[in-house]
N, C-alpha and C. Protein backbone atom coordinates (compact mmCIF):
# COMPACT_ATOMS: atom_id res chain seq x y z
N UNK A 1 140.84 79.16 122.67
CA UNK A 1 141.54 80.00 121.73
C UNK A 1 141.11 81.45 121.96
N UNK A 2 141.94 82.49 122.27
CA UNK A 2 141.76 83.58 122.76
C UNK A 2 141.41 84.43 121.24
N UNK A 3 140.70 85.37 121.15
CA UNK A 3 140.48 85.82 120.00
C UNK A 3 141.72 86.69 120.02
N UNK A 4 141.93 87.34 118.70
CA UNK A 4 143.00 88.88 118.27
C UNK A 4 141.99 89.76 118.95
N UNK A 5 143.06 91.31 119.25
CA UNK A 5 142.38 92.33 119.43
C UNK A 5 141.65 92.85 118.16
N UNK A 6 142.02 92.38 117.07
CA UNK A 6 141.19 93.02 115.44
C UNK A 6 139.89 92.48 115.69
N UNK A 7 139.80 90.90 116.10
CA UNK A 7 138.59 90.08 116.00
C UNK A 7 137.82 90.68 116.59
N UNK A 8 138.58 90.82 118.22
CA UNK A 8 137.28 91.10 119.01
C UNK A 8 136.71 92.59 118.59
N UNK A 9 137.28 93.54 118.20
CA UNK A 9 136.92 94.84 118.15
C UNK A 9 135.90 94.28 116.21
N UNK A 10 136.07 94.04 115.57
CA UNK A 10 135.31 93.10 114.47
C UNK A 10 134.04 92.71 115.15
N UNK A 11 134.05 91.90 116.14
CA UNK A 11 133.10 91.04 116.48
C UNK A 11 132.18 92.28 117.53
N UNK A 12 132.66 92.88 118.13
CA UNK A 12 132.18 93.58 119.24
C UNK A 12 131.07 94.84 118.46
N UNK A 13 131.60 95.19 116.94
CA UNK A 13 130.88 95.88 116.06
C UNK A 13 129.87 95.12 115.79
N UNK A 14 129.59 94.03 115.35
CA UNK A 14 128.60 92.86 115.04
C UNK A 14 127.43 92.95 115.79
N UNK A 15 128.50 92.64 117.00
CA UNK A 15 127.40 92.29 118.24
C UNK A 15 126.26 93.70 118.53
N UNK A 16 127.14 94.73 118.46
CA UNK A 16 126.48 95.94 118.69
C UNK A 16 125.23 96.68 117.56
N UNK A 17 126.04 96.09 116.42
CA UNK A 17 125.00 96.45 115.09
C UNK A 17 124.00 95.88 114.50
N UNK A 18 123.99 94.51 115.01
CA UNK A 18 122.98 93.60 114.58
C UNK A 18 122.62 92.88 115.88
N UNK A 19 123.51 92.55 116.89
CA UNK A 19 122.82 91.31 118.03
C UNK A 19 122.00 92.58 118.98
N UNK A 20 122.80 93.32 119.01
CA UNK A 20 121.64 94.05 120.34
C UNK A 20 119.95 94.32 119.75
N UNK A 21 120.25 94.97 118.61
CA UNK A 21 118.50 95.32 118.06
C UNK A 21 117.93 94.44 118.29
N UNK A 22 118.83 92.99 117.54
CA UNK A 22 117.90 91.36 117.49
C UNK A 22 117.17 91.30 118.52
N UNK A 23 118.10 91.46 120.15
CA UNK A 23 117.91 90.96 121.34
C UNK A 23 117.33 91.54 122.29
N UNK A 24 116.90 93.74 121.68
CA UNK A 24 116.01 94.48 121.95
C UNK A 24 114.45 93.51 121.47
N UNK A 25 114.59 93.13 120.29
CA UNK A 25 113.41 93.21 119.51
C UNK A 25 112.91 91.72 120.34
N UNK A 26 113.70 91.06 120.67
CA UNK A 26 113.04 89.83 121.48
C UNK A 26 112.49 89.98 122.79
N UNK A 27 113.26 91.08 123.54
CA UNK A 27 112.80 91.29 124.74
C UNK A 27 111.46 91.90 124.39
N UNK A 28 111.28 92.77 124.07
CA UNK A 28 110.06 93.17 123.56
C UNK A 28 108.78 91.98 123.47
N UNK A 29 109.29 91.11 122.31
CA UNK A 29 108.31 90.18 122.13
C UNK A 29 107.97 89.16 123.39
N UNK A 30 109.25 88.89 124.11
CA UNK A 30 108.86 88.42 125.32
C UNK A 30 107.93 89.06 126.00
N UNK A 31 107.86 90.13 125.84
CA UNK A 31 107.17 91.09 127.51
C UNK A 31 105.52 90.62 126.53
N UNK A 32 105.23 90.73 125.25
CA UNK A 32 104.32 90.93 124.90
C UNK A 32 103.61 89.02 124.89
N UNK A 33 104.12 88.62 126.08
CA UNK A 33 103.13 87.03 126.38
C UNK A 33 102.46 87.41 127.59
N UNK A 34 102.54 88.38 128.15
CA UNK A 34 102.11 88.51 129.70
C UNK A 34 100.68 89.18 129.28
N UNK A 35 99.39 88.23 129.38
CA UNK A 35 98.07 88.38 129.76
C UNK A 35 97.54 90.15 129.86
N UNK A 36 98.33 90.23 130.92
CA UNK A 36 97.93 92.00 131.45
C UNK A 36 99.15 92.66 131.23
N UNK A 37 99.46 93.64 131.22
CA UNK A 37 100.87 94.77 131.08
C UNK A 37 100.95 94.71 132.61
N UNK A 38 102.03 94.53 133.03
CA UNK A 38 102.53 94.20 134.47
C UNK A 38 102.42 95.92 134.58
N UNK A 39 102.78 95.92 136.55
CA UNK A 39 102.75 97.85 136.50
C UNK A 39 104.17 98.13 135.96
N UNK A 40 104.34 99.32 136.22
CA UNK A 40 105.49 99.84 135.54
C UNK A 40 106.42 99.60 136.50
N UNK A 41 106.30 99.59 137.39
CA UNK A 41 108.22 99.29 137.82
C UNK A 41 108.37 97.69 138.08
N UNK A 42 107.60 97.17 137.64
CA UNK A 42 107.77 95.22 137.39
C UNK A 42 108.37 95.63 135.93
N UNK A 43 107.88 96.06 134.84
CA UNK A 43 108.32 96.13 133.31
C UNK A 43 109.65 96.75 133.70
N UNK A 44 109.36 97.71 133.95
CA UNK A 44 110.84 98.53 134.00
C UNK A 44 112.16 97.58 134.76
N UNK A 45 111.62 97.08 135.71
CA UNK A 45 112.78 95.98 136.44
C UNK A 45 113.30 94.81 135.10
N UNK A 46 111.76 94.53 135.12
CA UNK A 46 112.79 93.23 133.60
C UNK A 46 112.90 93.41 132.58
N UNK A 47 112.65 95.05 132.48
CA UNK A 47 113.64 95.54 131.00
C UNK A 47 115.38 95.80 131.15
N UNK A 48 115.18 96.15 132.83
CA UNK A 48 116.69 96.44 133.46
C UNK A 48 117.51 95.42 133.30
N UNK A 49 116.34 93.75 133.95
CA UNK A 49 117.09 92.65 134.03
C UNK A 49 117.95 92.12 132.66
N UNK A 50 116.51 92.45 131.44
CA UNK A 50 117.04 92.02 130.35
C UNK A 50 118.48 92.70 130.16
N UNK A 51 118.26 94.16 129.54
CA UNK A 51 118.91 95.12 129.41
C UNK A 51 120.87 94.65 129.90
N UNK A 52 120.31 94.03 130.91
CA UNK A 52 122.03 93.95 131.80
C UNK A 52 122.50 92.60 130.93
N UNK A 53 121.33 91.77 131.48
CA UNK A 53 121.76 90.15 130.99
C UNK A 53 122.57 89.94 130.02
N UNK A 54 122.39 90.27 128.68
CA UNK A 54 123.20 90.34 127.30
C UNK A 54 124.46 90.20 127.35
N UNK A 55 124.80 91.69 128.34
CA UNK A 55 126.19 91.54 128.05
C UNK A 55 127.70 90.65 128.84
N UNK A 56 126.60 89.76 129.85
CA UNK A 56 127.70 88.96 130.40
C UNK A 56 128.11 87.98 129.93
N UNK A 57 127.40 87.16 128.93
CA UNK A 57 128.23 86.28 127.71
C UNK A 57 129.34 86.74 126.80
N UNK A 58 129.31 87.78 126.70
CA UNK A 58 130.31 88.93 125.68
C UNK A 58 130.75 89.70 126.20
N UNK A 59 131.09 89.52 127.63
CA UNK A 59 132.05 90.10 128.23
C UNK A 59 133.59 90.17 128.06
N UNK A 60 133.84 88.77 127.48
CA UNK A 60 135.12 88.61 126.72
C UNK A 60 135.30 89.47 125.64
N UNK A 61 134.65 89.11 124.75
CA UNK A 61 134.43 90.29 123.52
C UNK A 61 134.44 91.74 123.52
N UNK A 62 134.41 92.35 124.48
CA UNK A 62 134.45 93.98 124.61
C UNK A 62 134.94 93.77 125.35
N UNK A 63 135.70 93.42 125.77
CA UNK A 63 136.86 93.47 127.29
C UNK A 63 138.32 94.07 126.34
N UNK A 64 138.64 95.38 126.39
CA UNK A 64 139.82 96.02 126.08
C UNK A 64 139.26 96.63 124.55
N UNK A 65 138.27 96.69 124.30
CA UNK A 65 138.64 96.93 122.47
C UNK A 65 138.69 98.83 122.58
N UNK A 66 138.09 99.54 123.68
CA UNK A 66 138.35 100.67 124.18
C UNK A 66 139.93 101.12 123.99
N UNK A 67 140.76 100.32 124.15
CA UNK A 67 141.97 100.55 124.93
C UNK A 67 142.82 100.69 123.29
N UNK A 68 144.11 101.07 123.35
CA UNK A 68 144.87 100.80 122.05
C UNK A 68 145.17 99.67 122.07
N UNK A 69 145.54 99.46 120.51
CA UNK A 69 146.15 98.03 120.28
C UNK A 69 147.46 97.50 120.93
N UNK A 70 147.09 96.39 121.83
CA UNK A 70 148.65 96.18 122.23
C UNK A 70 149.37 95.35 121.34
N UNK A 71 149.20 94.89 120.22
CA UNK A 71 150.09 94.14 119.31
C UNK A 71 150.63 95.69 118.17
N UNK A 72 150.10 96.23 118.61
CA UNK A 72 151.03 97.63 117.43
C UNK A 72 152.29 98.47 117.99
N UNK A 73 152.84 98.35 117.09
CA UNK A 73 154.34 98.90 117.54
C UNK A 73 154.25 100.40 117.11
N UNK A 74 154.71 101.15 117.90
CA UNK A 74 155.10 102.55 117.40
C UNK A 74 156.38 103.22 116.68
């Protein structure tokens, strides 16, 4: 079932206002199991990795909400 363009632009606010902090605040807690603080461009790589990861599940979901509505008539 394909979502509406209302939903996804609905849902894509969600995701942005509450799932990303969530999923900042986990990466975080992840990094903070590692024994020693890795050097900095190991952290920095799997903050990148994280950073990217997120948004390829919800790629559907922000796919067009940029764009105008194509169900609105002028």
């Amino acid at each position: 079932m394909a979502l509406s363009y209302k939903a996804r632009r609905r849902w894509s606010l969600v995701v942005l206002l509450l799932g990303l902090p969530a999923y900042i605040i986990m990466a975080v807690w992840l990094m903070s199991f590692f024994e020693e603080r890795p050097s900095t461009l190991v952290e920095v790589l799997i903050y990148l990795g994280l950073g990217v990861l997120w948004a390829f599940p919800l790629k559907a979901i922000f796919k067009g909400v940029g764009q105008a509505d194509p169900d609105q008539r002028d």
